[in-house]
C-alpha atoms as a PDB file:
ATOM      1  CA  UNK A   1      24.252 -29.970-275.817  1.00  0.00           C
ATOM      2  CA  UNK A   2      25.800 -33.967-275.685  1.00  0.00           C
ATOM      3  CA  UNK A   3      23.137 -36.767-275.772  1.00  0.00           C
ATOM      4  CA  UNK A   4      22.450 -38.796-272.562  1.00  0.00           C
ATOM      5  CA  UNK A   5      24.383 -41.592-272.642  1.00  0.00           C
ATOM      6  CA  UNK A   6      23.733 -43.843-269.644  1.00  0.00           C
ATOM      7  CA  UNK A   7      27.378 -45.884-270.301  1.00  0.00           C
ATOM      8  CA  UNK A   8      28.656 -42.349-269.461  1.00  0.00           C
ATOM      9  CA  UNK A   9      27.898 -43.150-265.539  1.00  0.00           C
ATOM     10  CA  UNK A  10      28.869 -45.688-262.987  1.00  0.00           C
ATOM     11  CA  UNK A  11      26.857 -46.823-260.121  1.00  0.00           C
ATOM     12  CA  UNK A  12      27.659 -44.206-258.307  1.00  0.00           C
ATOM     13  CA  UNK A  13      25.830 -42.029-260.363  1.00  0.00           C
ATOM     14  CA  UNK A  14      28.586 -39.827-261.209  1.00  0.00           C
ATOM     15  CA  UNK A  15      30.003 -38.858-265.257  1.00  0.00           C
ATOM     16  CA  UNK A  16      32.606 -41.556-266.003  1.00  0.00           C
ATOM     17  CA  UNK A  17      34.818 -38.287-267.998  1.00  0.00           C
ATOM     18  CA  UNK A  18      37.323 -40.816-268.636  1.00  0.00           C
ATOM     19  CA  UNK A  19      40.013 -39.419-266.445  1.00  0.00           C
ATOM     20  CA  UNK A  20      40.119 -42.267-264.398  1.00  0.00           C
ATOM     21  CA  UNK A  21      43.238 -43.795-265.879  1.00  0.00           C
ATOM     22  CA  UNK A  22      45.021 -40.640-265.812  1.00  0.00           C
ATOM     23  CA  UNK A  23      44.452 -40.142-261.676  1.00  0.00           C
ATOM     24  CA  UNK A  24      47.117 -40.488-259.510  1.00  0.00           C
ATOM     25  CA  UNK A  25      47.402 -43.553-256.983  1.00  0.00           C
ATOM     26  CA  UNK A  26      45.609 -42.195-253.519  1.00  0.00           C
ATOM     27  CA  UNK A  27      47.690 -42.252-250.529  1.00  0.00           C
ATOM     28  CA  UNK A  28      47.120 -45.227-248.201  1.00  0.00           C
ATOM     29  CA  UNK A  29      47.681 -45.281-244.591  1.00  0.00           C
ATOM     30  CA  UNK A  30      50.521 -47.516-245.202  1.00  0.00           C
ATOM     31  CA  UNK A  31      52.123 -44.239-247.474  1.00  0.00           C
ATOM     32  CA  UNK A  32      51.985 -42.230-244.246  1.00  0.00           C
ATOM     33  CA  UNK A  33      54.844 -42.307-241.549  1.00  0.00           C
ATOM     34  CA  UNK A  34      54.069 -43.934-237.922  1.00  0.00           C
ATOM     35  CA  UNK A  35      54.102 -41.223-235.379  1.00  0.00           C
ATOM     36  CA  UNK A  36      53.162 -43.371-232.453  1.00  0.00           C
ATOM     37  CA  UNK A  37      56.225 -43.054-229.977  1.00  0.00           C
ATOM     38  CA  UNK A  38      58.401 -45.913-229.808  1.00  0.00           C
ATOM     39  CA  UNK A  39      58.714 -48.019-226.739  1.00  0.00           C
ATOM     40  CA  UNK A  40      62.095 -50.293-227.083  1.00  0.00           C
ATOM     41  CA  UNK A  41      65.323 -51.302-225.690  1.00  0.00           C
ATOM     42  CA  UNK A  42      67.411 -49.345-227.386  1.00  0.00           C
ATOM     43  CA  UNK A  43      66.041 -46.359-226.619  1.00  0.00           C
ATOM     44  CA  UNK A  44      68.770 -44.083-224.742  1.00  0.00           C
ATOM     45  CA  UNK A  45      68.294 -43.004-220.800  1.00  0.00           C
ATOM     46  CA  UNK A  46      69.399 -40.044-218.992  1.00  0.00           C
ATOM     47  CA  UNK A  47      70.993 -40.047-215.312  1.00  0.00           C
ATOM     48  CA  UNK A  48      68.724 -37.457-213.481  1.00  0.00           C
ATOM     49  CA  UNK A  49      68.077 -36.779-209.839  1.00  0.00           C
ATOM     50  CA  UNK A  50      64.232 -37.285-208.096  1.00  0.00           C
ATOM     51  CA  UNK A  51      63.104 -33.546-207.227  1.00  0.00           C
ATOM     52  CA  UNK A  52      60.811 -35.059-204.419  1.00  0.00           C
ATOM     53  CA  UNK A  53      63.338 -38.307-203.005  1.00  0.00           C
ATOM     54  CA  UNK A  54      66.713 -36.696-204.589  1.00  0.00           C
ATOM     55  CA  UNK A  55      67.697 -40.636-204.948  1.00  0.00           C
ATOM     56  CA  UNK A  56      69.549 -41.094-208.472  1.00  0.00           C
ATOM     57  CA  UNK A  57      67.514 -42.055-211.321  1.00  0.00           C
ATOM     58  CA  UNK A  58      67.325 -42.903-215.445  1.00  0.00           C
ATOM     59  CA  UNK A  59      64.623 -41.152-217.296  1.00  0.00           C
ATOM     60  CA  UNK A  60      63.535 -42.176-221.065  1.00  0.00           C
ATOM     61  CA  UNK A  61      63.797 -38.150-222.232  1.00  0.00           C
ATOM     62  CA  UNK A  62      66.507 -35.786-221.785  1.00  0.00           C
ATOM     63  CA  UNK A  63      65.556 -33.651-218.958  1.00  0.00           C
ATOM     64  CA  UNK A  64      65.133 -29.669-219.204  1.00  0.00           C
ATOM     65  CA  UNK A  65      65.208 -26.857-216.296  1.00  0.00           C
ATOM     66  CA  UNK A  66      62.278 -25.893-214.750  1.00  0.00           C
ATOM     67  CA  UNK A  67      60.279 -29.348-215.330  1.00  0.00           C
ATOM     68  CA  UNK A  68      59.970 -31.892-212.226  1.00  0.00           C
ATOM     69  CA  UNK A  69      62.115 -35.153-212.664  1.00  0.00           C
ATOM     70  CA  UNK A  70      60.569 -38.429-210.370  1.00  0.00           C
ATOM     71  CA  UNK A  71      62.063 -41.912-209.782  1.00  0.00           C
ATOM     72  CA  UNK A  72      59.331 -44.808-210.847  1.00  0.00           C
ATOM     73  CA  UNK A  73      58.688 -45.095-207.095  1.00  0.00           C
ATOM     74  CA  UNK A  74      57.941 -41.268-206.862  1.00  0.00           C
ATOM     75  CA  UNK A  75      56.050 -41.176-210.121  1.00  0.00           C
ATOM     76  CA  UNK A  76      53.561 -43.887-208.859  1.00  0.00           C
ATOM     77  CA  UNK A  77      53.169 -41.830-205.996  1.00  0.00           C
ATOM     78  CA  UNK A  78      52.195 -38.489-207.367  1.00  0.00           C
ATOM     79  CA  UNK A  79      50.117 -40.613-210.302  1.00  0.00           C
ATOM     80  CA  UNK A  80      48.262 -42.432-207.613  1.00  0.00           C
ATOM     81  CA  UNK A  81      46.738 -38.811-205.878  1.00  0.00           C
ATOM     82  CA  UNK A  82      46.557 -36.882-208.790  1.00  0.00           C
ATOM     83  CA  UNK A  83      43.501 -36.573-210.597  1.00  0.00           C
ATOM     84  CA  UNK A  84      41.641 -37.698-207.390  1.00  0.00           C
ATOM     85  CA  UNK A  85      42.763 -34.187-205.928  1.00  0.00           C
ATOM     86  CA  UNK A  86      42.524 -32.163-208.918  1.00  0.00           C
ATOM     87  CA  UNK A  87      38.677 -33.290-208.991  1.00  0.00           C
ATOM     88  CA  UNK A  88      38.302 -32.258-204.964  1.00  0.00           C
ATOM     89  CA  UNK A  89      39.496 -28.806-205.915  1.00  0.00           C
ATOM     90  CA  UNK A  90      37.765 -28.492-209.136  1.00  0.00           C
ATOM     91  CA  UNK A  91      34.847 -28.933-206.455  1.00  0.00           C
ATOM     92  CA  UNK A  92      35.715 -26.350-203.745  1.00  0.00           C
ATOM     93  CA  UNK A  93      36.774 -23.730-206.455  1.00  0.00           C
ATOM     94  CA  UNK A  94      32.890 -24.466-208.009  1.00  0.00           C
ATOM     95  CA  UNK A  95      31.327 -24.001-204.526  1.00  0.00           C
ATOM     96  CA  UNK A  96      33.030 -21.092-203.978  1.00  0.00           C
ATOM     97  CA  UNK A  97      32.306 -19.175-207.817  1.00  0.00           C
ATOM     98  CA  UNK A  98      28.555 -20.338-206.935  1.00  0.00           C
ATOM     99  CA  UNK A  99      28.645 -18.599-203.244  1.00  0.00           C
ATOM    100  CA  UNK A 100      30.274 -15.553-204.622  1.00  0.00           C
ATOM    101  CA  UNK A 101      27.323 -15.174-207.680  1.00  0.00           C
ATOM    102  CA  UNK A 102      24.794 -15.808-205.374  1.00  0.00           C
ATOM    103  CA  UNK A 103      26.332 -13.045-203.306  1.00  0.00           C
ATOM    104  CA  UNK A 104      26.051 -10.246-206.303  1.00  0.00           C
ATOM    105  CA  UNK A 105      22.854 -11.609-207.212  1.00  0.00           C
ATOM    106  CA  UNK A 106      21.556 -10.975-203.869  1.00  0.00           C
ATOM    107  CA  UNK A 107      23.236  -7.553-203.854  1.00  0.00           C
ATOM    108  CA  UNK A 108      21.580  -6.367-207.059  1.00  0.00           C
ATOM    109  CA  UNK A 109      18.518  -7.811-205.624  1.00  0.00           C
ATOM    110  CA  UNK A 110      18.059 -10.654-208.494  1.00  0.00           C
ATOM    111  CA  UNK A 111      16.114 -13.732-208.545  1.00  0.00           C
END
């Protein structure tokens, strides 16, 4: 077995096994590509039409079948109620799961 030799370790407390010269560079974050979407000028617009107004409109995406298009004016709207709403229902739909449990748990006679 090798002798103990303290030079052998750094501070960490780890075997210095001389390979440290022969490691390759780590990746930085600067190495990495930026895939945070890009908010500028150039970026290209489509002529769509509101589903809820029907007034002409530009949209930053190309716009597919099936999905909703809204003006900025339209947009605000629907942001503006949304989550509010969706919170109110979230409610009722609770209320009524809890009504309909306490139903079978009165049927099977459960406390």
């Amino acid at each position: 077995m090798k002798e103990f030799n303290p030079d052998d370790y750094e501070n960490t407390g780890r075997r210095n096994s001389g390979r440290a010269g022969r490691r390759k560079p780590s990746r930085r974050n600067s190495d990495r590509k930026d895939f945070r979407p890009r908010f500028s000028e150039d970026r290209s617009m489509h002529k769509a039409t509101c589903d809820s107004c029907g007034e002409s409109c530009e949209v930053p995406f190309k716009p597919t079948k099936g999905k909703p298009i809204y003006c900025d004016a339209c947009f605000k709207k629907n942001k503006n109620s949304g989550p509010e709403n969706r919170t109110n229902q979230s409610s009722r739909e609770l209320a009524q799961i809890n009504e309909k449990l306490d139903r079978i748990l009165e049927a099977l006679k459960v406390n």
